[in-house]
Structures are given as structure tokens and as C-alpha cells.
C-alpha atoms as a PDB file:
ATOM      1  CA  UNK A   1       0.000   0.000   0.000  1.00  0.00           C
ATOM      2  CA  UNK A   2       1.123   3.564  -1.073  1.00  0.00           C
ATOM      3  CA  UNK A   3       1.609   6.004   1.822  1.00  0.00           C
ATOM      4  CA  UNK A   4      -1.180   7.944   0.137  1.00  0.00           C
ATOM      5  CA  UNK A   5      -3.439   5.331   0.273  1.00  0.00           C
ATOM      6  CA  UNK A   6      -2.287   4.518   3.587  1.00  0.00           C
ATOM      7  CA  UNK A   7      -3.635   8.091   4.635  1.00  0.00           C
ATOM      8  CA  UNK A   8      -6.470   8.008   2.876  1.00  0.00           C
ATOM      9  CA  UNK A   9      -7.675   4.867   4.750  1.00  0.00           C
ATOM     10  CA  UNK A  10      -6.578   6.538   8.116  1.00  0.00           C
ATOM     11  CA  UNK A  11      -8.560   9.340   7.008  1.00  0.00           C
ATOM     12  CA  UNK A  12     -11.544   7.606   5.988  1.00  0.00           C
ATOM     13  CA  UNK A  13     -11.268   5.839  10.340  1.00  0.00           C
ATOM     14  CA  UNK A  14     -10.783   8.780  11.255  1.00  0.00           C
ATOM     15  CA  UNK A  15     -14.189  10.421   9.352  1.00  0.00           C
ATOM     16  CA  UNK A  16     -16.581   7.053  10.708  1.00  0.00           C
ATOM     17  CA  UNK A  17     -15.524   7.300  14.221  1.00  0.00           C
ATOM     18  CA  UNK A  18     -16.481  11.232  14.166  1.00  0.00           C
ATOM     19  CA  UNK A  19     -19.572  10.291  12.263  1.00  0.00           C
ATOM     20  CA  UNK A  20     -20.324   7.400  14.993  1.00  0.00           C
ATOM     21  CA  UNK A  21     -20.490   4.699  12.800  1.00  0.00           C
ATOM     22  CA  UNK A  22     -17.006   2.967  14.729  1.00  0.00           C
ATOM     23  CA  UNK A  23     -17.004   2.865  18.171  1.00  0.00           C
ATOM     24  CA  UNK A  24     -13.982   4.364  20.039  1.00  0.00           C
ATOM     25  CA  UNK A  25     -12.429   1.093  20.868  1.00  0.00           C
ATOM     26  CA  UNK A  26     -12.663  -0.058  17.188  1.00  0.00           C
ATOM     27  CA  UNK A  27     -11.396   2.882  15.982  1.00  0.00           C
ATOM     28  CA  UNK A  28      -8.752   3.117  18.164  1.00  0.00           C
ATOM     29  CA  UNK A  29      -7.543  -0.203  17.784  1.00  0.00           C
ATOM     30  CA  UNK A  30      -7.932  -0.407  13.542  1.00  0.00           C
ATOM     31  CA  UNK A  31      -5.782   3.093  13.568  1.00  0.00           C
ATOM     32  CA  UNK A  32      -3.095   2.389  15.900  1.00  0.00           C
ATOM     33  CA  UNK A  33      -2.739  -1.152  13.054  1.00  0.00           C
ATOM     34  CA  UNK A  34      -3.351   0.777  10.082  1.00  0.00           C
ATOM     35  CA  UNK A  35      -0.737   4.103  11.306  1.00  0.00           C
ATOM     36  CA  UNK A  36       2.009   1.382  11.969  1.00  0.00           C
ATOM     37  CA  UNK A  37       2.061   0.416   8.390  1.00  0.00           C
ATOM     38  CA  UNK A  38       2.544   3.806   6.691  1.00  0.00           C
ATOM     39  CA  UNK A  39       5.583   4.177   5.055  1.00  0.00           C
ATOM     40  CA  UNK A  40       7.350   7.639   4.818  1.00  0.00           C
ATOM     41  CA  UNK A  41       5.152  11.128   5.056  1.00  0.00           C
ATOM     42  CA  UNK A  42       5.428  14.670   4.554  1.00  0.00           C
ATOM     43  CA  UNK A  43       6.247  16.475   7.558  1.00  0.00           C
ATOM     44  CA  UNK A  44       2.888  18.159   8.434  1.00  0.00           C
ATOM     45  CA  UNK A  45       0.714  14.723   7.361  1.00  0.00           C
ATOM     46  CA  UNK A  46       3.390  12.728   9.876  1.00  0.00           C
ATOM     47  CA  UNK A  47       2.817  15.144  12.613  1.00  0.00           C
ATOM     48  CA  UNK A  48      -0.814  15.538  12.312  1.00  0.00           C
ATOM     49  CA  UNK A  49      -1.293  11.522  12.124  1.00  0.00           C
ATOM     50  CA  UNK A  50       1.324  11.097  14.513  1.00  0.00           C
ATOM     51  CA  UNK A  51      -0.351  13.487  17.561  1.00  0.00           C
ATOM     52  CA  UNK A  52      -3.266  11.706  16.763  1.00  0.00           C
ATOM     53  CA  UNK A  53      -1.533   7.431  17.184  1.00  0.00           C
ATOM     54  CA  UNK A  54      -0.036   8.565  21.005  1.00  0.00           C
ATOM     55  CA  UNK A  55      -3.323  10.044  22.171  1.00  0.00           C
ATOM     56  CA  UNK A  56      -4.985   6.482  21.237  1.00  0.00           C
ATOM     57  CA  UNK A  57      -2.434   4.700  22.837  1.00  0.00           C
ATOM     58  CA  UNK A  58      -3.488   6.848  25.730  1.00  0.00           C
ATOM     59  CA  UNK A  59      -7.428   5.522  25.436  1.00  0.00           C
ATOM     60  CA  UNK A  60      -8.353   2.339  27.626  1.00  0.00           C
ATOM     61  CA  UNK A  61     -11.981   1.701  25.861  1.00  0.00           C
ATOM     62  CA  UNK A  62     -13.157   0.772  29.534  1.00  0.00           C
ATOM     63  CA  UNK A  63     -13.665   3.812  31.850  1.00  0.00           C
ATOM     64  CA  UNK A  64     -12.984   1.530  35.027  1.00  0.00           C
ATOM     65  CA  UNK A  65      -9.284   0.976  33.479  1.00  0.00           C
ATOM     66  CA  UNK A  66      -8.558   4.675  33.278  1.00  0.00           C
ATOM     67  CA  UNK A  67      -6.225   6.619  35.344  1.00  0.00           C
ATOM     68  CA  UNK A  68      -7.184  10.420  35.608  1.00  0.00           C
ATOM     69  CA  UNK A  69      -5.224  12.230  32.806  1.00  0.00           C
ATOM     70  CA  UNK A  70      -5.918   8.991  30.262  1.00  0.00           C
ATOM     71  CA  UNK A  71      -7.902  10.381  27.656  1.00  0.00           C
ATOM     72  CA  UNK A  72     -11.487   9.932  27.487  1.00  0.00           C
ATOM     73  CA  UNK A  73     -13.811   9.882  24.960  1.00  0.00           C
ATOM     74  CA  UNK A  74     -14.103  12.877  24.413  1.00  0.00           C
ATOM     75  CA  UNK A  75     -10.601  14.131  24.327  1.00  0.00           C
ATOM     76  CA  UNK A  76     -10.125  11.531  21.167  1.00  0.00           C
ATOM     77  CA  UNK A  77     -12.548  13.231  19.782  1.00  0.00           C
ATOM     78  CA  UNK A  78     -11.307  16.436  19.973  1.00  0.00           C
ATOM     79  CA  UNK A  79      -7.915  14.683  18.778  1.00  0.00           C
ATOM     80  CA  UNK A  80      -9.715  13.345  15.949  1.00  0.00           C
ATOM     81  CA  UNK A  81     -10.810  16.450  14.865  1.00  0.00           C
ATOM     82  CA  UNK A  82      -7.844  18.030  15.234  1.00  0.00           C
ATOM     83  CA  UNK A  83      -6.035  15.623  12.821  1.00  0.00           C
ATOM     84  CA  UNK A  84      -8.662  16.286  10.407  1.00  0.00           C
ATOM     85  CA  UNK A  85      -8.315  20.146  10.678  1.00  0.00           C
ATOM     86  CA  UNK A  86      -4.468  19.580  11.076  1.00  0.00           C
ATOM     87  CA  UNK A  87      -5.073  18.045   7.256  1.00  0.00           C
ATOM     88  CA  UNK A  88      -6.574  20.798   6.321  1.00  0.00           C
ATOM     89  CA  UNK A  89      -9.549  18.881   5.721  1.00  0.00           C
ATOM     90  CA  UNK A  90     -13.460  19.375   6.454  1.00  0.00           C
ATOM     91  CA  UNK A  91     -14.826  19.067   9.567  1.00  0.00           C
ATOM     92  CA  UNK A  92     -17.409  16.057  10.762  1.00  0.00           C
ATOM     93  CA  UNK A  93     -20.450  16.618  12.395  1.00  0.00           C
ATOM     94  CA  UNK A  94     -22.227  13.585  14.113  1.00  0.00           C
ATOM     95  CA  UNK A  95     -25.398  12.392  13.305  1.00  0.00           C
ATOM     96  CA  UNK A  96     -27.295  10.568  15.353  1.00  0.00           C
END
């Protein structure tokens, strides 16, 4: 897989968790998989994608497992978007 194409895939997790069709813990664990096989990136694209792989290792899908300062669901959200905007791409709303 091209590192484009590798991107675009991230990008298209990254677009149906903020869209709720992934749960957190899926998305988190098919993006920490998928970002580990990315070959080499432009500098903003690495750092965008790259911000975005530590704060999921950060996320325990179980609230019980969390120590305070883990991120929640809501701050991978907000990193989520972030990566998006970092992208310079659109933003997601969710629909319910």
C-alpha cells in the first residue's frame, strides 16, 4: 500500500468514528494497526497523524481501566478532529 493510500484509509477511520459509525475502541484499535504500516510522510501529514496514534495509545476503551489524565472519549474526539483540521480537511459533524 502507497503512503497515500495509507492516509487516505486513516482518514476515511478517522471520518466514521467522528460520524459514529465505529465505536472508540474499534477505531482506536484499527488506527493504531493501520498508522504502523505507513511508510514515509510529509512532515505536516506525519505530525498531524502522529499526535493523533499517542493520544490512542493513551485511550483504555473501559472507563474503570482509566487513570485520571488517560484520555477519554471525548478528548479523542477532539484529537480526531484536530487531525482532520491539522489536514486541512473538512470538519465532521455527528449524526445521530
Amino acid at each position: 500500500m502507497s503512503a497515500a493510500d495509507g492516509v487516505d484509509a486513516l482518514v476515511g477511520r478517522i471520518r466514521s468514528y467522528l460520524s459514529g459509525r465505529t465505536t472508540a475502541g474499534d477505531f482506536v484499535s484499527h488506527y493504531q494497526d493501520d498508522y504502523k504500516e505507513l511508510g514515509r510522510l510529509d512532515e505536516v501529514t506525519f505530525v498531524a497523524l502522529d499526535r493523533l496514534f499517542f493520544v490512542c495509545e493513551d485511550y483504555y476503551d473501559d472507563p474503570a481501566l482509566r487513570d485520571p489524565g488517560d484520555t477519554d472519549e471525548d478528548a479523542l474526539r477532539t484529537a480526531a478532529q484536530r487531525a482532520l483540521t491539522d489536514l486541512g480537511l473538512s470538519r465532521v459533524d455527528r449524526r445521530g
